[in-house]
N, C-alpha and C. Protein backbone atom coordinates (compact mmCIF):
# COMPACT_ATOMS: atom_id res chain seq x y z
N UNK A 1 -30.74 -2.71 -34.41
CA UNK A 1 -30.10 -1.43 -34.64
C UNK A 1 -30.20 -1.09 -36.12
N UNK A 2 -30.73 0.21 -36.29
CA UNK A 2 -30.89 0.44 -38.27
C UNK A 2 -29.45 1.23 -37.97
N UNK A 3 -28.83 0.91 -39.20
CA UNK A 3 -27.51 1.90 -40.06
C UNK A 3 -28.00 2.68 -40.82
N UNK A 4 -29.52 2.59 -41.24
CA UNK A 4 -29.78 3.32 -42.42
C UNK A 4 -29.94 4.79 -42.23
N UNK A 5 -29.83 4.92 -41.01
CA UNK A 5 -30.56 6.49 -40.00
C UNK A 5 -29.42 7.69 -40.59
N UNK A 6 -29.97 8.44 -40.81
CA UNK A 6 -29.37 9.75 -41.56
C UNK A 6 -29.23 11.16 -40.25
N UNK A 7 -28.11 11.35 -39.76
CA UNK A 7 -28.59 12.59 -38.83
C UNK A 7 -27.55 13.31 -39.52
N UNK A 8 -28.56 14.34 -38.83
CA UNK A 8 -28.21 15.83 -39.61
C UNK A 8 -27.50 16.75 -38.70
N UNK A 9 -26.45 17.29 -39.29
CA UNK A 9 -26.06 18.03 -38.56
C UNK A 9 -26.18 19.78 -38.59
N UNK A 10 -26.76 20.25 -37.27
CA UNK A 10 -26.66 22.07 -37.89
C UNK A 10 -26.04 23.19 -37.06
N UNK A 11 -25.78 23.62 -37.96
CA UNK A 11 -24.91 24.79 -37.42
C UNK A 11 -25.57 25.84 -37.53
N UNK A 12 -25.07 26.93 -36.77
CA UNK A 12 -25.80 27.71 -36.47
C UNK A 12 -25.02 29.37 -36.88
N UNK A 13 -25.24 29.76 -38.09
CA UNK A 13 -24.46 30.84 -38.41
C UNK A 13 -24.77 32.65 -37.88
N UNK A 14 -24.36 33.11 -37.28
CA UNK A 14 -25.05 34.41 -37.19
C UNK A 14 -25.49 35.28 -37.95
N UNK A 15 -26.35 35.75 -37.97
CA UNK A 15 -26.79 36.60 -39.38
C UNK A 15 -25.46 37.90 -39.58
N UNK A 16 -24.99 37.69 -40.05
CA UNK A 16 -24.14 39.36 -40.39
C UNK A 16 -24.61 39.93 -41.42
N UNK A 17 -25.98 40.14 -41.85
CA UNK A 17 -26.35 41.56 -42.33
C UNK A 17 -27.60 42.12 -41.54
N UNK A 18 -26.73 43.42 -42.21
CA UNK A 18 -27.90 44.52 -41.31
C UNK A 18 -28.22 45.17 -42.38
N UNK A 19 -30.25 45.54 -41.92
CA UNK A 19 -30.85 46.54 -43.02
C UNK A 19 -30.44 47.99 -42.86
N UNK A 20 -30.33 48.37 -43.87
CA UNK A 20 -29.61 50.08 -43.94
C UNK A 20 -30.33 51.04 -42.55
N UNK A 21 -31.43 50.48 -42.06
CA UNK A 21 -32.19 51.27 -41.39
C UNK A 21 -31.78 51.13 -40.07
N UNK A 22 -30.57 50.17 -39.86
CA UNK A 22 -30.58 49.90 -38.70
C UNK A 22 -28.62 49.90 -38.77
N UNK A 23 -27.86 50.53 -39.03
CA UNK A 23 -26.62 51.03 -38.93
C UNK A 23 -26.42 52.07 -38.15
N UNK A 24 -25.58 52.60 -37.58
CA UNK A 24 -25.19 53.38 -36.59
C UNK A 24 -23.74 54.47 -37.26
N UNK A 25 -23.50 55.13 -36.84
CA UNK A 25 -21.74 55.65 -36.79
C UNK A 25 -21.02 54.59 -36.09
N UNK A 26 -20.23 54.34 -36.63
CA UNK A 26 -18.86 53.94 -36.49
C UNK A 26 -19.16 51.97 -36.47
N UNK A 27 -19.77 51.80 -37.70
CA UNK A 27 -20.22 50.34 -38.12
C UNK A 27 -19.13 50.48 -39.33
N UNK A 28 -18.92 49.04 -39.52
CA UNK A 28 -18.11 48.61 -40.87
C UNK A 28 -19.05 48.00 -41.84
N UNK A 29 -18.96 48.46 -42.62
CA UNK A 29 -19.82 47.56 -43.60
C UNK A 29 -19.18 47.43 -44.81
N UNK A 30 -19.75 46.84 -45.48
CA UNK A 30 -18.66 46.06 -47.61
C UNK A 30 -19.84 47.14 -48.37
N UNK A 31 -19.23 48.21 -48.84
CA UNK A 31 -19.40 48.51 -49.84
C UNK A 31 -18.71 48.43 -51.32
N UNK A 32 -19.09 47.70 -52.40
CA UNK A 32 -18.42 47.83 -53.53
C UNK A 32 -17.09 47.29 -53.31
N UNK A 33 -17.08 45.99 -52.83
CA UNK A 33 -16.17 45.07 -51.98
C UNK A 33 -15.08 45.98 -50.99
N UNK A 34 -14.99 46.88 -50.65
CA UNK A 34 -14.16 48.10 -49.73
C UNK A 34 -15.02 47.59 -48.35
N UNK A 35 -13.95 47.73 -47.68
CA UNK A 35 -14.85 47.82 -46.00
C UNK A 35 -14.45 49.42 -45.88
N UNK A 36 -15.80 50.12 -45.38
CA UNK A 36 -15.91 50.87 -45.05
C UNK A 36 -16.25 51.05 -43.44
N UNK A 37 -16.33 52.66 -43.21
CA UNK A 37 -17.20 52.94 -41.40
C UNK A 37 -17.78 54.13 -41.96
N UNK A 38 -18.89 53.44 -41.16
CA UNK A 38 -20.10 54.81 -41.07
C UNK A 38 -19.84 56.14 -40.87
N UNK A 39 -19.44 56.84 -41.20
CA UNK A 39 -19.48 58.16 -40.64
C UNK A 39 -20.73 59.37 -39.94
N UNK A 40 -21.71 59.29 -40.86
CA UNK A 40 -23.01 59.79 -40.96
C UNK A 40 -24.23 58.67 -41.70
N UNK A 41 -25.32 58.45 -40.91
CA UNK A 41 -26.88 58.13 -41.03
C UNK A 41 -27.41 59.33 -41.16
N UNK A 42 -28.65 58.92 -42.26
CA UNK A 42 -29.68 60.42 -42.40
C UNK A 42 -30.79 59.51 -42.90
N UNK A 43 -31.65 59.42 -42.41
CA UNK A 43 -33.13 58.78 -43.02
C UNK A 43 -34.07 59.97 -43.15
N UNK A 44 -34.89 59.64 -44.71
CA UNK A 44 -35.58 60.83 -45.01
C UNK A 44 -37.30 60.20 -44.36
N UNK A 45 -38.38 60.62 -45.04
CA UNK A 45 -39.35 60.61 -44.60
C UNK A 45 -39.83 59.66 -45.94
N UNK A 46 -41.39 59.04 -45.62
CA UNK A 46 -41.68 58.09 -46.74
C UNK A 46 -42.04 58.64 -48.00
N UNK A 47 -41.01 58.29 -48.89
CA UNK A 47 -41.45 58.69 -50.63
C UNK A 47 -42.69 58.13 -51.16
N UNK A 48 -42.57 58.14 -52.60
CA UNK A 48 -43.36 57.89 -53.41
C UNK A 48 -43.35 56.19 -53.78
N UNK A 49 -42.60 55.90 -53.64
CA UNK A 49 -42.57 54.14 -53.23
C UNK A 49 -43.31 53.57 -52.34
N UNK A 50 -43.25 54.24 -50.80
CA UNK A 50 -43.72 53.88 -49.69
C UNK A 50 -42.59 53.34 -48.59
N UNK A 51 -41.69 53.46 -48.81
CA UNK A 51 -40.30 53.30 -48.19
C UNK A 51 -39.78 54.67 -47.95
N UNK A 52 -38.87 54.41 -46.91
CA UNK A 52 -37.56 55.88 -46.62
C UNK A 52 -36.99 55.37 -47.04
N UNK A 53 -36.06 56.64 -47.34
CA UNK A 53 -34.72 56.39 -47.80
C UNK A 53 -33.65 56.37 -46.62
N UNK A 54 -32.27 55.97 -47.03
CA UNK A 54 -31.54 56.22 -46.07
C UNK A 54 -29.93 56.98 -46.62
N UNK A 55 -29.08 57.74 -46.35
CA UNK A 55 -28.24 57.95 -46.75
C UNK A 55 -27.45 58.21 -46.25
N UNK A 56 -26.63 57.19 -46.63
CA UNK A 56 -24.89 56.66 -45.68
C UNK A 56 -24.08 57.56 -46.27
N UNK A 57 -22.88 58.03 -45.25
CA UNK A 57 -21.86 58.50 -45.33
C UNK A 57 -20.62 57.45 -44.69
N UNK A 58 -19.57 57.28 -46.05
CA UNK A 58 -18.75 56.75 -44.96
C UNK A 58 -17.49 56.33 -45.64
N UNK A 59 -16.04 56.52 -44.64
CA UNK A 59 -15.12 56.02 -45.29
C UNK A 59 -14.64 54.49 -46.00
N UNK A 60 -13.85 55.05 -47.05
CA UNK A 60 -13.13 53.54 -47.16
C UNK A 60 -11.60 53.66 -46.18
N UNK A 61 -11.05 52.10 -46.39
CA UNK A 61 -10.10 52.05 -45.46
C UNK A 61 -8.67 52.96 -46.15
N UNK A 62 -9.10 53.51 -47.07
CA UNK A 62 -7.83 54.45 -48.40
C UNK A 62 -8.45 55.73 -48.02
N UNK A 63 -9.51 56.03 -47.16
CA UNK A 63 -9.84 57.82 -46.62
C UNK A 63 -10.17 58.03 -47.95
N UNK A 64 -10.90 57.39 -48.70
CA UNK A 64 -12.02 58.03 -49.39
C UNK A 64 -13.32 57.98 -48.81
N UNK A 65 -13.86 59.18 -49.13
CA UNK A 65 -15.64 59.20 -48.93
C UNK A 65 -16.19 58.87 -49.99
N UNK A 66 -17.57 58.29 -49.38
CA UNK A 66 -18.56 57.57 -50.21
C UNK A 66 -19.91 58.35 -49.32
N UNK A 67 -20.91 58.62 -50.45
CA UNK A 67 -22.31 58.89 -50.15
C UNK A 67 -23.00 58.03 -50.89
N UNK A 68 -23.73 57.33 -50.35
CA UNK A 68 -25.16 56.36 -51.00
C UNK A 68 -26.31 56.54 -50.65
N UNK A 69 -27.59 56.22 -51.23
CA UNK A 69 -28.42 56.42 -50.81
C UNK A 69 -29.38 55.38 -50.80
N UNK A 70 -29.59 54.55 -49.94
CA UNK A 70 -30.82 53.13 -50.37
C UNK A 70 -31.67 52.94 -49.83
N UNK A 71 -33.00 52.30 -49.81
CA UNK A 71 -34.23 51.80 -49.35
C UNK A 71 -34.04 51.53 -47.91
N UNK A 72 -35.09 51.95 -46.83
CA UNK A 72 -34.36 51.11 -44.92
C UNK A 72 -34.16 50.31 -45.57
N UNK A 73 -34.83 48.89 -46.36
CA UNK A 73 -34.57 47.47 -45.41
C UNK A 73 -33.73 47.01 -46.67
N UNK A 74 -32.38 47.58 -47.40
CA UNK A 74 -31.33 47.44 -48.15
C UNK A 74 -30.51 46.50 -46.65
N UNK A 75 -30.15 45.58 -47.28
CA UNK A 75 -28.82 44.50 -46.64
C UNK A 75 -27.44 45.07 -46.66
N UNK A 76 -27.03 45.48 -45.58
CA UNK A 76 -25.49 45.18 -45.76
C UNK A 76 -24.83 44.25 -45.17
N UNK A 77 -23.52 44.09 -45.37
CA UNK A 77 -22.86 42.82 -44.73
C UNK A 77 -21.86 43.67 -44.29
N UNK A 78 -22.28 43.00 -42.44
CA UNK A 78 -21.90 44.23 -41.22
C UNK A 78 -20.49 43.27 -40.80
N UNK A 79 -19.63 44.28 -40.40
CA UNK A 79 -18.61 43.36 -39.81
C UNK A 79 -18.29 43.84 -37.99
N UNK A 80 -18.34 42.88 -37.34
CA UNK A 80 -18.26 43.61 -35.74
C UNK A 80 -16.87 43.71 -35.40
């Protein structure tokens, strides 16, 4: 019998981010440490980069609005 054997253990975490291109209305996401909800998606057509843009509308949990505007495949950290 070896003791020397090393096992590994793994876990298996779910991804919780989503690329900007793929949010919906009424998603939560961390903006600017605030959890927010989607209100409005608007994706434009491909710029001068070679990317769309995308531009979120959406509350914080204090009923402020926020407009941003970022690259599709921008990360957010989605909460279900």
């Amino acid at each position: 019998m070896q003791l020397n054997k090393l096992y590994k253990c793994v876990f298996v975490i779910p991804n919780m981010n989503k690329q900007a291109k793929e949010l919906r209305k009424g998603d939560k996401i961390n903006i600017a440490d605030q959890t927010c909800l989607v209100d409005e998606i608007e994706i434009s057509d491909i710029g001068k980069q070679g990317k769309r843009k995308v531009r979120i509308a959406a509350t914080t949990s204090k009923g402020e609005k926020i407009v941003i505007i970022r690259p599709e495949d921008y990360p957010f950290n989605f909460f279900s």
